[in-house]
PDB file of N, CA and C in Angstrom:
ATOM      1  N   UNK A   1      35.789 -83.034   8.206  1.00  0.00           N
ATOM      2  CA  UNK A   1      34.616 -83.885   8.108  1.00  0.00           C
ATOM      3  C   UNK A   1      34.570 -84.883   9.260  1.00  0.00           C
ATOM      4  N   UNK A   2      35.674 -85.106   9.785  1.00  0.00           N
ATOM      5  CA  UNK A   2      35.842 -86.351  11.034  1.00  0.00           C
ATOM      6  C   UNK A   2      34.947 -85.808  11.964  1.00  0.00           C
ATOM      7  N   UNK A   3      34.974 -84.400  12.315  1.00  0.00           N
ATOM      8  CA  UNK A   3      33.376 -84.281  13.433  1.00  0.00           C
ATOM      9  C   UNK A   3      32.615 -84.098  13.210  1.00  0.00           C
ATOM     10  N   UNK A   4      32.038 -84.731  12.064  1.00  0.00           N
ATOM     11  CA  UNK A   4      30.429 -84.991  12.198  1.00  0.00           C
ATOM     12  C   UNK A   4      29.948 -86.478  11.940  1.00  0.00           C
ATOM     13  N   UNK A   5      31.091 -87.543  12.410  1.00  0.00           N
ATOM     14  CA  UNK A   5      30.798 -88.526  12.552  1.00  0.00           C
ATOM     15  C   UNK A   5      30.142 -89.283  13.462  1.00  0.00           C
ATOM     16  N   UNK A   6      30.610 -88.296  14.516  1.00  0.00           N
ATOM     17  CA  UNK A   6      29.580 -88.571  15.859  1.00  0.00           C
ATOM     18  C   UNK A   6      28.514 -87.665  16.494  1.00  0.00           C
ATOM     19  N   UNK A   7      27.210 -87.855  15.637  1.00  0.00           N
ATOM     20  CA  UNK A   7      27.217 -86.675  15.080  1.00  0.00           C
ATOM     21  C   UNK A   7      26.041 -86.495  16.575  1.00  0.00           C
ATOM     22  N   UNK A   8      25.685 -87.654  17.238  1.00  0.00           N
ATOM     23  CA  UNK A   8      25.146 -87.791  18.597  1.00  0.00           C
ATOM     24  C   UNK A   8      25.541 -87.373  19.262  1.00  0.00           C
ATOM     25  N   UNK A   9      27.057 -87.918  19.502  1.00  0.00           N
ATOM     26  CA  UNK A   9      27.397 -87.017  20.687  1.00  0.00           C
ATOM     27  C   UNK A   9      28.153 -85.234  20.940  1.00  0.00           C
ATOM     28  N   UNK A  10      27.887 -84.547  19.498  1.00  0.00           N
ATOM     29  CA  UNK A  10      28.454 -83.513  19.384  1.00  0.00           C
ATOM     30  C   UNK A  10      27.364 -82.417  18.319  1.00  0.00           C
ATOM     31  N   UNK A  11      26.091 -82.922  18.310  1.00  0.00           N
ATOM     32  CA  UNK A  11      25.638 -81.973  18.101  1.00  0.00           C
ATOM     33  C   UNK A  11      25.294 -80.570  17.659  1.00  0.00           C
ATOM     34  N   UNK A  12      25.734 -79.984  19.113  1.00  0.00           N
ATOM     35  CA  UNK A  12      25.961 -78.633  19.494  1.00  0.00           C
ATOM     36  C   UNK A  12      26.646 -77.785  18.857  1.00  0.00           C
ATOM     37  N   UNK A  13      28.013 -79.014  18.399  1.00  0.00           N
ATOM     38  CA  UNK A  13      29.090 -78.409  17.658  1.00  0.00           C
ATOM     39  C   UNK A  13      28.841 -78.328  16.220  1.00  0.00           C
ATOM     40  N   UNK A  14      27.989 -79.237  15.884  1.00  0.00           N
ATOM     41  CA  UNK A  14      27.639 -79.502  14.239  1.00  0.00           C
ATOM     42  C   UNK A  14      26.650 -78.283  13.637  1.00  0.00           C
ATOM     43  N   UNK A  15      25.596 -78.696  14.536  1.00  0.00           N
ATOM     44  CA  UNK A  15      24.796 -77.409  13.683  1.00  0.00           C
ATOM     45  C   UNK A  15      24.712 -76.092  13.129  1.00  0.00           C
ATOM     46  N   UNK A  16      25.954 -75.581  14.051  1.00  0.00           N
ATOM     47  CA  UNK A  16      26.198 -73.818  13.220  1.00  0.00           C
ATOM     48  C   UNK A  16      26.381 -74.193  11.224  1.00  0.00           C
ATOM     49  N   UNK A  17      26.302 -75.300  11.130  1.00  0.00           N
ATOM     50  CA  UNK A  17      27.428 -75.952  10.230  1.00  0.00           C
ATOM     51  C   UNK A  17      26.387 -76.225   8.868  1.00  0.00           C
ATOM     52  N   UNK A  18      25.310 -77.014   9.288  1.00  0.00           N
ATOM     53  CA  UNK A  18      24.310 -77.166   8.628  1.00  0.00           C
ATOM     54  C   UNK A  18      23.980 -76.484   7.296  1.00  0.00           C
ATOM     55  N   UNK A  19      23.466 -74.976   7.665  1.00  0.00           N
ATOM     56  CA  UNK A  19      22.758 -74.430   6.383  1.00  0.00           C
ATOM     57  C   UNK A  19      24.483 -73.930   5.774  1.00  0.00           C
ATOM     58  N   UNK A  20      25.388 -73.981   6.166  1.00  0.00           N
ATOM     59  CA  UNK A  20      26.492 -73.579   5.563  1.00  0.00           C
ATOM     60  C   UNK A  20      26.327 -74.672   4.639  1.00  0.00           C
ATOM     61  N   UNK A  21      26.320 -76.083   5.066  1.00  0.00           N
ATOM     62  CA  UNK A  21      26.077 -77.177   4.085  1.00  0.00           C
ATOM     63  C   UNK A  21      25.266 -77.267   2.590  1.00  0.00           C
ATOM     64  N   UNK A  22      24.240 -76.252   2.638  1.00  0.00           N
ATOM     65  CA  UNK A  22      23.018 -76.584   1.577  1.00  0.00           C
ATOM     66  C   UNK A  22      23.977 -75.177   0.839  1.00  0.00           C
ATOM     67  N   UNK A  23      24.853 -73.992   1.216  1.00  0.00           N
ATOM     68  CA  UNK A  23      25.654 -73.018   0.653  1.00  0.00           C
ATOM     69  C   UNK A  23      26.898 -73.607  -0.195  1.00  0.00           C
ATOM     70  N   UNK A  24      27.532 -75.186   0.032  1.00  0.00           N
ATOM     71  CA  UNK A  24      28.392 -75.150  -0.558  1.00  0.00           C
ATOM     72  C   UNK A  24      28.660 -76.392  -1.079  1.00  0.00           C
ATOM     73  N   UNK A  25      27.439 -77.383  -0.612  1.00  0.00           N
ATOM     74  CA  UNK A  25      27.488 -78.578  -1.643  1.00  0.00           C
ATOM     75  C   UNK A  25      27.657 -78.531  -3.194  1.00  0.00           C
ATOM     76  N   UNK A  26      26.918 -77.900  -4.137  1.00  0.00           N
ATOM     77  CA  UNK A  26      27.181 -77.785  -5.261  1.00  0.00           C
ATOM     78  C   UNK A  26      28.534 -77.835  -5.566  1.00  0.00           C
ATOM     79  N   UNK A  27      28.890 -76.121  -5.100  1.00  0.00           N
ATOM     80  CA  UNK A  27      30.307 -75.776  -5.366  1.00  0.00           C
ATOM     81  C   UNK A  27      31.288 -77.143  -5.218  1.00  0.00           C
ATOM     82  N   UNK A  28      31.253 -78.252  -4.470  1.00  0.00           N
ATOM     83  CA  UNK A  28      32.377 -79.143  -4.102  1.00  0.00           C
ATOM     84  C   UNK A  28      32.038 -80.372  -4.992  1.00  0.00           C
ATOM     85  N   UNK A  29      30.777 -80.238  -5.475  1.00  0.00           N
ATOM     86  CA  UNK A  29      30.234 -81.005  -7.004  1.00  0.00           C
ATOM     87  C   UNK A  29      30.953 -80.546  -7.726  1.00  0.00           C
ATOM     88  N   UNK A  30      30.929 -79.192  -8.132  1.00  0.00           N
ATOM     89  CA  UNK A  30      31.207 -79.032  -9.076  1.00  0.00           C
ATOM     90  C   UNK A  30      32.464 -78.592  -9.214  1.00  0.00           C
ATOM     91  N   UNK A  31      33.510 -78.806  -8.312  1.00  0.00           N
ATOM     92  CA  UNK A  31      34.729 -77.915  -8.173  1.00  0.00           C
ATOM     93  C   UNK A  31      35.738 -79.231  -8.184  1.00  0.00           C
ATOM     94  N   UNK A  32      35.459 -80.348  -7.136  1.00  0.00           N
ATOM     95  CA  UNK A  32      36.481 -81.432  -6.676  1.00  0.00           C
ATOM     96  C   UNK A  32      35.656 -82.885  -7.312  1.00  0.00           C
ATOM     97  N   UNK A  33      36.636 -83.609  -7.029  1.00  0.00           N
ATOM     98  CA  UNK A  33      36.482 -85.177  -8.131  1.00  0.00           C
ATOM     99  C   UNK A  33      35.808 -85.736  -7.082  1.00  0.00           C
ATOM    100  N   UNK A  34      34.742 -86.621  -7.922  1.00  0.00           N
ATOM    101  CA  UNK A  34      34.135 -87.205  -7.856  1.00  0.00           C
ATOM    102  C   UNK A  34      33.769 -88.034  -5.894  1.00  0.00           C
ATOM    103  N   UNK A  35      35.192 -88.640  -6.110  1.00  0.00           N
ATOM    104  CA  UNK A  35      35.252 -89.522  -5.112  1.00  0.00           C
ATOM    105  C   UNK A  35      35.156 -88.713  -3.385  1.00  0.00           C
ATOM    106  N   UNK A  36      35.792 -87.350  -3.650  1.00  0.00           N
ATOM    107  CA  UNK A  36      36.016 -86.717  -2.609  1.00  0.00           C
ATOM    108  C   UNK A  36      34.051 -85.893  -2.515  1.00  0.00           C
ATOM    109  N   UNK A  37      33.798 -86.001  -3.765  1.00  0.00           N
ATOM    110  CA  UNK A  37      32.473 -85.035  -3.485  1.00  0.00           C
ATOM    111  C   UNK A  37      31.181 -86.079  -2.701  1.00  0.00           C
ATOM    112  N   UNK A  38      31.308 -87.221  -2.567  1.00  0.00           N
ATOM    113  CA  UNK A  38      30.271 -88.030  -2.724  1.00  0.00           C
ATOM    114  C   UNK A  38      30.929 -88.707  -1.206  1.00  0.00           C
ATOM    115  N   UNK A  39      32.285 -88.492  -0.500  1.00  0.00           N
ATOM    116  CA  UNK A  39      32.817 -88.674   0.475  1.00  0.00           C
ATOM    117  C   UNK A  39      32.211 -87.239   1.236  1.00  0.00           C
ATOM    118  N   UNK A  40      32.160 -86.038   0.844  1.00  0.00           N
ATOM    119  CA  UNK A  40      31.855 -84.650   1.962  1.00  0.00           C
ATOM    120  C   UNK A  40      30.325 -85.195   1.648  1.00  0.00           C
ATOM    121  N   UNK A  41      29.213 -84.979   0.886  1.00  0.00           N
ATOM    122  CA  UNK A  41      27.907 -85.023   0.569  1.00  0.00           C
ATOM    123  C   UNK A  41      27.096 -86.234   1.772  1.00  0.00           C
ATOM    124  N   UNK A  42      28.143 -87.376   2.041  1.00  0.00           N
ATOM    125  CA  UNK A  42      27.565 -88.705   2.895  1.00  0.00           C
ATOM    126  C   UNK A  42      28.091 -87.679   4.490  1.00  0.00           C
ATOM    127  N   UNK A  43      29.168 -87.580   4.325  1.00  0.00           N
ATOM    128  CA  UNK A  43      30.166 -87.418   5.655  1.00  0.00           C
ATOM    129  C   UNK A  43      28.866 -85.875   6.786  1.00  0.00           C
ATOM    130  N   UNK A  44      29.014 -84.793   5.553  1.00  0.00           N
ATOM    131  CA  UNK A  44      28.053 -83.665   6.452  1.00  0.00           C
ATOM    132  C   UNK A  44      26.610 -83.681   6.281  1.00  0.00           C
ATOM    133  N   UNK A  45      25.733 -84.543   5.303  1.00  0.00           N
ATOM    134  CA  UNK A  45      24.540 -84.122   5.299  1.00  0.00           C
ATOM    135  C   UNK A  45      24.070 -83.635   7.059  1.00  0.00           C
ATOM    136  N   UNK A  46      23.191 -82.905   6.674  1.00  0.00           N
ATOM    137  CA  UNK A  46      22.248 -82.597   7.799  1.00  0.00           C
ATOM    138  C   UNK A  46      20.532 -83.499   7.436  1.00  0.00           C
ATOM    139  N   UNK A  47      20.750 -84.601   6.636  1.00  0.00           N
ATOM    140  CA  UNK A  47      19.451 -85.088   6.335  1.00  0.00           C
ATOM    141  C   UNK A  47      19.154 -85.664   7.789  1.00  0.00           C
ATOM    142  N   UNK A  48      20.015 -86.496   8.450  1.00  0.00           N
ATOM    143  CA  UNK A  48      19.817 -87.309   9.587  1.00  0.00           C
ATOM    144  C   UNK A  48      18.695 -86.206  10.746  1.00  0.00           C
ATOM    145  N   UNK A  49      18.791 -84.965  10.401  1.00  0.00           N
ATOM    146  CA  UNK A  49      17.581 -83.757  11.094  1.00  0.00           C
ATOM    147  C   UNK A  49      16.443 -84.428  10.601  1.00  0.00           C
ATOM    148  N   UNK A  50      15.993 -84.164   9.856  1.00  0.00           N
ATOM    149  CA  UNK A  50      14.867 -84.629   9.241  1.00  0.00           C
ATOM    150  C   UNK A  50      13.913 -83.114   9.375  1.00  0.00           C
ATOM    151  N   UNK A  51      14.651 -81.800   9.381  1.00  0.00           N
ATOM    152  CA  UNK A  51      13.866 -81.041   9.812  1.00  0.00           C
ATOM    153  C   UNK A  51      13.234 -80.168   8.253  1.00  0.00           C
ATOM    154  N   UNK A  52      12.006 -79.603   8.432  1.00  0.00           N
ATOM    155  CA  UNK A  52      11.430 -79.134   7.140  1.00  0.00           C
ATOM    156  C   UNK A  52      12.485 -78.259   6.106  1.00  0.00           C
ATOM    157  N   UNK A  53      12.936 -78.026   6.772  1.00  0.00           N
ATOM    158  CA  UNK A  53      13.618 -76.996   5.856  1.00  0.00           C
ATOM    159  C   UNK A  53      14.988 -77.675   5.155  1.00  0.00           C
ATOM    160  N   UNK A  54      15.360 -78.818   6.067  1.00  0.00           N
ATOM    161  CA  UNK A  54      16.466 -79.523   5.137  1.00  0.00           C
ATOM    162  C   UNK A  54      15.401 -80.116   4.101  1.00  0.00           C
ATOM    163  N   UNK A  55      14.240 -80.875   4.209  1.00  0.00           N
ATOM    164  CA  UNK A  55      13.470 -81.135   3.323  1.00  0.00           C
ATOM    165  C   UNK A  55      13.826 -79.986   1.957  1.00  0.00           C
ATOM    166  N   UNK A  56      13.171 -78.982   2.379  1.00  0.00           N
ATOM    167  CA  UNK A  56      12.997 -77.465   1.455  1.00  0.00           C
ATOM    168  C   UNK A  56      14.634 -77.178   0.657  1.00  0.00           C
ATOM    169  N   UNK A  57      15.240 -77.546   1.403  1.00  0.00           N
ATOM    170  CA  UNK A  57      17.026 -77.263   1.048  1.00  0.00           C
ATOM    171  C   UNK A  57      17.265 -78.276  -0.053  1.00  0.00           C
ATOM    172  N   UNK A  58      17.047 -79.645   0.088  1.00  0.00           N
ATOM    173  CA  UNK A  58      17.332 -80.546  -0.647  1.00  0.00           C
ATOM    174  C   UNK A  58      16.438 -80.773  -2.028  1.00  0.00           C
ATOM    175  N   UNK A  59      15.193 -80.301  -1.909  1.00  0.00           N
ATOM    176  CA  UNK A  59      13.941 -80.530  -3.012  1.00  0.00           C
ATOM    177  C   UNK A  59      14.899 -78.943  -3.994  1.00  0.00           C
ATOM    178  N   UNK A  60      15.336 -78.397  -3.425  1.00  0.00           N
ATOM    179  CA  UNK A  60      15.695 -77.080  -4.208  1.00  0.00           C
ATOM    180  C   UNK A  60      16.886 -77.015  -4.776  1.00  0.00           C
ATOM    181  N   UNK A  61      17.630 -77.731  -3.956  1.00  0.00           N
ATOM    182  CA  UNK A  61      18.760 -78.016  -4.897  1.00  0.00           C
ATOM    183  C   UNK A  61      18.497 -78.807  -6.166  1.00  0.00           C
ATOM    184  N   UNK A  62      18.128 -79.853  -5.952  1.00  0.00           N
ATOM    185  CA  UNK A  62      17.361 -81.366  -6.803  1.00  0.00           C
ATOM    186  C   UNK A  62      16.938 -80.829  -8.171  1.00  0.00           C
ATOM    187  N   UNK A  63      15.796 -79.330  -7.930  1.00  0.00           N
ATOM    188  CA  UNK A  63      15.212 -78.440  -8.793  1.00  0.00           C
ATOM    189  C   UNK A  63      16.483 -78.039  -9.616  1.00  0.00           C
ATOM    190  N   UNK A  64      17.322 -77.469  -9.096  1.00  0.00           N
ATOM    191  CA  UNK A  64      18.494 -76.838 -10.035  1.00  0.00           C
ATOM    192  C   UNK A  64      19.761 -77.559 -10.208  1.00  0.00           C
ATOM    193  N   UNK A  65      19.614 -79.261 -10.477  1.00  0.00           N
ATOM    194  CA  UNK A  65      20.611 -79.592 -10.576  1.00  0.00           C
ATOM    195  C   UNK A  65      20.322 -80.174 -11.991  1.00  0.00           C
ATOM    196  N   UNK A  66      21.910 -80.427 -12.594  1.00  0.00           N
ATOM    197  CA  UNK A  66      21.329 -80.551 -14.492  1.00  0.00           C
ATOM    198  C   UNK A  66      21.971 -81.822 -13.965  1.00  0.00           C
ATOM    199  N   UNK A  67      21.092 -82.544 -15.368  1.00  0.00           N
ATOM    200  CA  UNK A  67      21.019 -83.848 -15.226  1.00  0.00           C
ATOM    201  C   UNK A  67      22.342 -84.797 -15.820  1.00  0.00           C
ATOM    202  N   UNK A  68      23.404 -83.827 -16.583  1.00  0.00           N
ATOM    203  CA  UNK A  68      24.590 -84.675 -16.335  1.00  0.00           C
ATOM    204  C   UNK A  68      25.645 -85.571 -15.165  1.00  0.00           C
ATOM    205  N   UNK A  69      24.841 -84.465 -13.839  1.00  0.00           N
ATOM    206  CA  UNK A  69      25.513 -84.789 -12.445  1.00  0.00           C
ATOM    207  C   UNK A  69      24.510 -85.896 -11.611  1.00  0.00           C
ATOM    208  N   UNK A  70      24.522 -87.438 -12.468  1.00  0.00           N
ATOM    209  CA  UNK A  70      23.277 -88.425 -12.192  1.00  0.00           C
ATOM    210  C   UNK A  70      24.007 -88.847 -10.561  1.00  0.00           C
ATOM    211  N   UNK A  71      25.415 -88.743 -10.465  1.00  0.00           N
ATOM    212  CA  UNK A  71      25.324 -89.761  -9.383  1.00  0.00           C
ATOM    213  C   UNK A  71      24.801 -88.427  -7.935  1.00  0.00           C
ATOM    214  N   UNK A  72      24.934 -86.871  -8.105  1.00  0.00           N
ATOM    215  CA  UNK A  72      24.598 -86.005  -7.146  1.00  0.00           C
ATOM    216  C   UNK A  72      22.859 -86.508  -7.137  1.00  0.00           C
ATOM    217  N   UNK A  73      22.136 -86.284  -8.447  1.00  0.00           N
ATOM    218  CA  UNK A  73      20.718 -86.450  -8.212  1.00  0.00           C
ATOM    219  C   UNK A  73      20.536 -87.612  -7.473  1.00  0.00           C
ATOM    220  N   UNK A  74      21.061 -88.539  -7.332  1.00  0.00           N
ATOM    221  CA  UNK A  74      20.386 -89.850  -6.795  1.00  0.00           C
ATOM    222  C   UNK A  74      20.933 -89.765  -5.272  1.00  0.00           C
ATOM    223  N   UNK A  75      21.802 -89.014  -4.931  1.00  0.00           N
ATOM    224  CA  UNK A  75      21.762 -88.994  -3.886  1.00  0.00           C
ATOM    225  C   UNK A  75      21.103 -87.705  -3.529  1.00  0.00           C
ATOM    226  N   UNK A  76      21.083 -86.331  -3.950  1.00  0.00           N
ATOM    227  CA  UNK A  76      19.376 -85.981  -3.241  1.00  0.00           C
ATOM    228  C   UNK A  76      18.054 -86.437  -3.498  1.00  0.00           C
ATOM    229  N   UNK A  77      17.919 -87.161  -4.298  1.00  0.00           N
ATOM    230  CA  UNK A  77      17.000 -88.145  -3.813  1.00  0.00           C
ATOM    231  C   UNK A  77      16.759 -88.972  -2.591  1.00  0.00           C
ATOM    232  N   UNK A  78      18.042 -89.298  -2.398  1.00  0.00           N
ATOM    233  CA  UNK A  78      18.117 -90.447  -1.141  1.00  0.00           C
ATOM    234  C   UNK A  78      17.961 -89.804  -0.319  1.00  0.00           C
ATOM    235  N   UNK A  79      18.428 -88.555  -0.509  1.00  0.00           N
ATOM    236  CA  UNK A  79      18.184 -87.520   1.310  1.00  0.00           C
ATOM    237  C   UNK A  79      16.905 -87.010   1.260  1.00  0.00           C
ATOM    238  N   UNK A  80      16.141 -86.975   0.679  1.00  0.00           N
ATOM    239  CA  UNK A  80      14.871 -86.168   0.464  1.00  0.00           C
ATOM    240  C   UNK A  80      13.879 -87.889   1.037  1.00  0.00           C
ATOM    241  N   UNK A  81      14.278 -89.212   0.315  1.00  0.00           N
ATOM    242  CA  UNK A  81      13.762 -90.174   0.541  1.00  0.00           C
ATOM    243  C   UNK A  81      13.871 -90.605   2.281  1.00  0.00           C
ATOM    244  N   UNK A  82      14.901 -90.299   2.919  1.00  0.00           N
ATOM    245  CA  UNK A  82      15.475 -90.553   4.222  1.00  0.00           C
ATOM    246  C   UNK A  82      14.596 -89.799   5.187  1.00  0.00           C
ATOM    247  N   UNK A  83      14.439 -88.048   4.611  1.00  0.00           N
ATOM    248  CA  UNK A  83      14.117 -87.327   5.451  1.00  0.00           C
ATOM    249  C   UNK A  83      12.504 -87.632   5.812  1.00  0.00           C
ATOM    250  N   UNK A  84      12.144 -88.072   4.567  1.00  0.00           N
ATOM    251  CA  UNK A  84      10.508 -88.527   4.716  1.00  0.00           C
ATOM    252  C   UNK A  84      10.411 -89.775   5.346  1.00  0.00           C
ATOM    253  N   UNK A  85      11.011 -90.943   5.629  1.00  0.00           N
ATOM    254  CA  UNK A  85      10.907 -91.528   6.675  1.00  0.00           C
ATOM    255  C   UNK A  85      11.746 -91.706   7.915  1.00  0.00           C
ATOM    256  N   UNK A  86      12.511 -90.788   7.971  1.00  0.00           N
ATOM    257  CA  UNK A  86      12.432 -90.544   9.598  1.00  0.00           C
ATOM    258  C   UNK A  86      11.288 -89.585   9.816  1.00  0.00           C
ATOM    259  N   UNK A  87      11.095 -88.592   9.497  1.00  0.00           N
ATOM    260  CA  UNK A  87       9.923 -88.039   9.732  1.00  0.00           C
ATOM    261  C   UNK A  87       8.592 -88.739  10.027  1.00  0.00           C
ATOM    262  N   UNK A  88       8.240 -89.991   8.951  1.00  0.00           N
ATOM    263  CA  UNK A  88       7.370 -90.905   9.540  1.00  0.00           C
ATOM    264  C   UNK A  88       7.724 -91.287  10.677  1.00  0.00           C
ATOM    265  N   UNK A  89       9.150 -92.200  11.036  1.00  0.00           N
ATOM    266  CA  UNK A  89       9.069 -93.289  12.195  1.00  0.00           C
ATOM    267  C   UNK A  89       9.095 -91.836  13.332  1.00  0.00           C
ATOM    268  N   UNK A  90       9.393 -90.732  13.261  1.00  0.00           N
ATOM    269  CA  UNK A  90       9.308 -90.059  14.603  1.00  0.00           C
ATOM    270  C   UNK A  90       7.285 -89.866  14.810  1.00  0.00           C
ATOM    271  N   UNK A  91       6.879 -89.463  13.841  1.00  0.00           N
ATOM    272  CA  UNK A  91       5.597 -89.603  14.037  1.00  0.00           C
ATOM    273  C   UNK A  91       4.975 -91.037  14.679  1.00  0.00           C
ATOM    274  N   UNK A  92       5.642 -92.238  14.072  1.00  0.00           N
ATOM    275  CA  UNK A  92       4.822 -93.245  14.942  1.00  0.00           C
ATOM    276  C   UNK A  92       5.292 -93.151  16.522  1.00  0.00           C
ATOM    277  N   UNK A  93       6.538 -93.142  16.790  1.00  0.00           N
ATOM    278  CA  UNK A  93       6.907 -93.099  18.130  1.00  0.00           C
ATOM    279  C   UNK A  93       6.293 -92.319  18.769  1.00  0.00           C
ATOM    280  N   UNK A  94       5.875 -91.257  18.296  1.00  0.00           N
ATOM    281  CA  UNK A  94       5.413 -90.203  19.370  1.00  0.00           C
ATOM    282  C   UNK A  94       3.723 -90.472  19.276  1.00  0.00           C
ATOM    283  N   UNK A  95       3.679 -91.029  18.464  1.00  0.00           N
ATOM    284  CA  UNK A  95       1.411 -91.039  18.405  1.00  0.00           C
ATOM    285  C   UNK A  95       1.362 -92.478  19.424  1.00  0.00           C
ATOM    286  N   UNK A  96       2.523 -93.729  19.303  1.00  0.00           N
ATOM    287  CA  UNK A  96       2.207 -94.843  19.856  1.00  0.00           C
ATOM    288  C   UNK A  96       1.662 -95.024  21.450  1.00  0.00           C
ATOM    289  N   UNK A  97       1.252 -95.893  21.498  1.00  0.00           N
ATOM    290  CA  UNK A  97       0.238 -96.205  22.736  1.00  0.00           C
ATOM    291  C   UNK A  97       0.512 -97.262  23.466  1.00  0.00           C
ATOM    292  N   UNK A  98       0.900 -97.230  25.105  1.00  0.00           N
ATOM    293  CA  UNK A  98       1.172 -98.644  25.430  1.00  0.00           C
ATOM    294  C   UNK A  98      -0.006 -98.974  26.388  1.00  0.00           C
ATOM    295  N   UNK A  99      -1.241 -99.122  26.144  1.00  0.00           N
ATOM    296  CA  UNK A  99      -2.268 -99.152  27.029  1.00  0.00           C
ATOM    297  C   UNK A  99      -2.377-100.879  27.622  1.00  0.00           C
TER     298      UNK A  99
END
Protein backbone atom coordinates (compact mmCIF):
# COMPACT_ATOMS: atom_id res chain seq x y z
CA UNK A 1 0.00 0.00 0.00
CA UNK A 2 3.11 2.46 0.66
CA UNK A 3 3.04 3.15 -3.30
CA UNK A 4 0.17 4.67 -3.69
CA UNK A 5 0.89 7.29 -1.38
CA UNK A 6 2.46 9.33 -3.79
CA UNK A 7 0.16 8.78 -5.84
CA UNK A 8 1.37 12.14 -8.11
CA UNK A 9 4.38 11.28 -8.58
CA UNK A 10 3.95 7.56 -9.62
CA UNK A 11 0.99 7.30 -11.40
CA UNK A 12 2.03 5.20 -14.18
CA UNK A 13 2.82 2.68 -11.69
CA UNK A 14 -0.59 2.81 -9.86
CA UNK A 15 -3.06 2.45 -12.41
CA UNK A 16 -2.65 -1.16 -13.78
CA UNK A 17 -3.86 -1.43 -10.11
CA UNK A 18 -7.08 0.40 -10.07
CA UNK A 19 -9.94 -1.81 -11.44
CA UNK A 20 -8.03 -4.69 -9.60
CA UNK A 21 -9.17 -2.39 -6.66
CA UNK A 22 -13.12 -2.33 -7.27
CA UNK A 23 -12.20 -6.74 -7.73
CA UNK A 24 -11.08 -7.03 -4.24
CA UNK A 25 -12.28 -4.44 -1.87
CA UNK A 26 -15.16 -6.40 -0.58
CA UNK A 27 -13.22 -9.54 -0.21
CA UNK A 28 -10.68 -7.53 2.39
CA UNK A 29 -14.15 -6.25 4.08
CA UNK A 30 -15.10 -9.10 4.42
CA UNK A 31 -12.10 -11.35 5.04
CA UNK A 32 -9.61 -8.97 7.44
CA UNK A 33 -10.44 -6.76 10.69
CA UNK A 34 -11.72 -3.92 10.64
CA UNK A 35 -8.83 -1.60 11.24
CA UNK A 36 -6.65 -3.06 8.44
CA UNK A 37 -9.82 -2.89 5.96
CA UNK A 38 -10.59 0.81 6.36
CA UNK A 39 -6.49 1.33 6.37
CA UNK A 40 -6.31 -0.59 2.42
CA UNK A 41 -10.00 1.12 1.36
CA UNK A 42 -8.33 5.04 2.32
CA UNK A 43 -4.62 3.90 1.33
CA UNK A 44 -5.71 2.48 -2.67
CA UNK A 45 -8.93 4.13 -3.57
CA UNK A 46 -8.77 5.19 -7.13
CA UNK A 47 -11.60 7.88 -6.16
CA UNK A 48 -8.86 10.72 -6.29
CA UNK A 49 -9.51 9.81 -10.61
CA UNK A 50 -12.66 11.08 -10.44
CA UNK A 51 -13.14 9.12 -13.62
CA UNK A 52 -16.87 7.81 -14.69
CA UNK A 53 -16.43 4.55 -14.24
CA UNK A 54 -14.85 4.70 -10.71
CA UNK A 55 -18.12 6.68 -10.23
CA UNK A 56 -20.02 3.38 -11.86
CA UNK A 57 -17.57 1.01 -9.67
CA UNK A 58 -18.39 2.62 -6.43
CA UNK A 59 -22.44 3.34 -6.92
CA UNK A 60 -22.31 -0.65 -7.61
CA UNK A 61 -20.65 -1.79 -5.02
CA UNK A 62 -22.80 0.65 -2.51
CA UNK A 63 -25.89 -1.29 -4.47
CA UNK A 64 -24.64 -4.69 -3.13
CA UNK A 65 -23.42 -3.91 0.08
CA UNK A 66 -25.71 -5.19 3.22
CA UNK A 67 -26.26 -2.86 5.62
CA UNK A 68 -24.57 -4.52 8.63
CA UNK A 69 -21.11 -3.27 7.06
CA UNK A 70 -22.24 0.71 8.14
CA UNK A 71 -18.72 1.84 8.55
CA UNK A 72 -17.81 0.32 4.49
CA UNK A 73 -21.22 2.18 3.34
CA UNK A 74 -20.21 5.50 4.62
CA UNK A 75 -17.21 5.37 3.19
CA UNK A 76 -18.55 4.59 -0.38
CA UNK A 77 -20.47 7.19 0.11
CA UNK A 78 -17.62 9.47 0.74
CA UNK A 79 -15.97 8.25 -2.48
CA UNK A 80 -18.94 8.57 -4.63
CA UNK A 81 -19.40 12.18 -2.63
CA UNK A 82 -15.53 13.13 -3.50
CA UNK A 83 -15.76 11.91 -6.99
CA UNK A 84 -18.70 14.34 -7.69
CA UNK A 85 -16.82 17.21 -6.58
CA UNK A 86 -13.71 16.92 -8.03
CA UNK A 87 -15.48 16.36 -11.05
CA UNK A 88 -17.20 19.74 -10.40
CA UNK A 89 -13.97 21.78 -9.40
CA UNK A 90 -12.25 20.23 -12.71
CA UNK A 91 -15.23 21.54 -14.64
CA UNK A 92 -14.88 25.05 -13.15
CA UNK A 93 -11.15 25.21 -13.90
CA UNK A 94 -11.44 24.31 -17.25
CA UNK A 95 -14.84 26.57 -18.26
CA UNK A 96 -13.01 29.64 -16.15
CA UNK A 97 -12.19 32.87 -17.86
CA UNK A 98 -9.44 35.35 -17.24
CA UNK A 99 -10.61 38.15 -19.58
Amino acid sequence: MQGFWQRDQQLDLIKPYFDRYYKVVEKVINERDREYAEVFMMAMSPAFMARDEDLKAFEDILDRTSEDKNFFILFLKKQIETIGITKKSRTLCETFKTD
